[in-house]
Protein backbone atom coordinates (compact mmCIF):
# COMPACT_ATOMS: atom_id res chain seq x y z
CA UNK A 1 14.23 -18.28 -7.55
CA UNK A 2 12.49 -15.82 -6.22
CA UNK A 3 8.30 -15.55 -6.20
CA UNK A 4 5.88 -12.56 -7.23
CA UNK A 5 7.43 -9.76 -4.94
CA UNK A 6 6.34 -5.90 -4.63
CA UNK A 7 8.74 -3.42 -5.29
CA UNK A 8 7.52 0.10 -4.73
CA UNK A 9 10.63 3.29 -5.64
CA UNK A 10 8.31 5.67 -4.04
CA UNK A 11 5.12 5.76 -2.08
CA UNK A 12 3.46 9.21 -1.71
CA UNK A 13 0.32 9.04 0.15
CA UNK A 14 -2.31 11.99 1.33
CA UNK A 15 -3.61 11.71 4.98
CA UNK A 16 -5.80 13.80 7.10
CA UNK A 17 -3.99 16.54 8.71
CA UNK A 18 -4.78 14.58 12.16
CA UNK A 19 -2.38 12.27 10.85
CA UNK A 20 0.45 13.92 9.03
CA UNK A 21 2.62 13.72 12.03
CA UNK A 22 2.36 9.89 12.56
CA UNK A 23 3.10 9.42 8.43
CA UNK A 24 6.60 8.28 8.47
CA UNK A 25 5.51 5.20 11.07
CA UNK A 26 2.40 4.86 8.97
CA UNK A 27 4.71 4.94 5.82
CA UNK A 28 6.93 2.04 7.34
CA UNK A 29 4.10 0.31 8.40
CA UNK A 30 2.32 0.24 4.93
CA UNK A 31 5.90 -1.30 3.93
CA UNK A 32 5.48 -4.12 6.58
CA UNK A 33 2.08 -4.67 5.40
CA UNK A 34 2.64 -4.98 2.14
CA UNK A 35 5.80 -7.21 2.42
CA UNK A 36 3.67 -9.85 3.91
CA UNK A 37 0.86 -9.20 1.46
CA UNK A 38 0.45 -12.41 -0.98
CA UNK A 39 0.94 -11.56 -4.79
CA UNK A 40 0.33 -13.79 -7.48
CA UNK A 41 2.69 -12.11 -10.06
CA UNK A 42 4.82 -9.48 -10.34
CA UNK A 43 3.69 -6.10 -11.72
CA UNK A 44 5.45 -3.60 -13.22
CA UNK A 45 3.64 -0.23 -13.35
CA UNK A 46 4.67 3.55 -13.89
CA UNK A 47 2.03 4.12 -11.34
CA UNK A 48 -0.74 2.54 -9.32
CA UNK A 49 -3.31 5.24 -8.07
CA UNK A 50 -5.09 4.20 -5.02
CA UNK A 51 -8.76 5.18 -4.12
CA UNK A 52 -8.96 6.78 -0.62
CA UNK A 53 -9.75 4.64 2.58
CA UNK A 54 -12.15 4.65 4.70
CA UNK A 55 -11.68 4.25 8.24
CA UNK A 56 -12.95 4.85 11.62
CA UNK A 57 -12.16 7.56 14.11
CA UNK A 58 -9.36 7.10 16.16
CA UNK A 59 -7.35 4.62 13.81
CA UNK A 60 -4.38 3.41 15.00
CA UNK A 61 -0.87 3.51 12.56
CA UNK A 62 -1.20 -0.32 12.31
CA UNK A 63 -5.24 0.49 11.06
CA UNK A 64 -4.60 2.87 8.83
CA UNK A 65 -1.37 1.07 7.16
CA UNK A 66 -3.20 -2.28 6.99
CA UNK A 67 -6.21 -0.23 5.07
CA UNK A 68 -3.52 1.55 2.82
CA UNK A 69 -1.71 -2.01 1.82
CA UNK A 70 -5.09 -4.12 1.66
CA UNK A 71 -5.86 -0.82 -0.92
CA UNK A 72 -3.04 -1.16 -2.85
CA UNK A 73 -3.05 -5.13 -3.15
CA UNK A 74 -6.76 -5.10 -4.27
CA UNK A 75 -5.34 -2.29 -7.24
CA UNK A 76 -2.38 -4.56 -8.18
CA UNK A 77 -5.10 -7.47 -8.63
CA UNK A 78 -7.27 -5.28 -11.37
CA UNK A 79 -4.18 -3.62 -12.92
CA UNK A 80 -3.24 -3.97 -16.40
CA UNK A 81 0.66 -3.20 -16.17
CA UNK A 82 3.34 -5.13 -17.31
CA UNK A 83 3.37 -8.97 -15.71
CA UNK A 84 6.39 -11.40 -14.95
C-alpha cells in the first residue's frame, strides 16, 4: 500500500521576468523537490495558493525550486482540504 503521496494535475507558478526562461527546469525541479518532500497524509484540494518566496539574488534553479516545494509543503501542512 502506498503512503501519503502528492499529486499535483497542474502547477502554474509566477516568476520574475529574470527567470521566465529557466521555468520549465525550475518547473521539473519543483517536481523533484516535492517528490522527496515527506507528507503525513494525503490531501485532496481544488487548489493550494502559495505565498510568494523570498530569495536571494542570483538563485540558482535548484534554490528557487527547493523554496517553491518547501512553500508548498508548509501550505499542505495548514490546509483544510479533503484528507486520506
Amino acid at each position: 500500500m502506498l503512503g501519503p503521496r502528492i499529486q499535483i494535475d497542474e502547477l502554474a507558478m509566477q516568476l520574475p521576468a529574470e527567470y521566465q526562461h529557466r521555468a520549465a527546469a525550475i518547473a521539473r525541479l519543483v517536481g523533484e523537490e516535492l517528490a522527496n518532500l515527506s507528507v503525513t497524509q494525503s490531501h485532496s484540494l481544488e487548489q493550494l495558493t502559495v505565498p510568494p518566496v523570498s530569495l536571494p539574488a542570483g538563485a540558482g534553479d535548484r534554490q528557487v525550486a527547493n523554496a517553491v516545494a518547501s512553500a508548498i509543503g508548509a501550505q499542505l501542512a495548514t490546509s483544510s482540504g479533503t484528507r486520506s
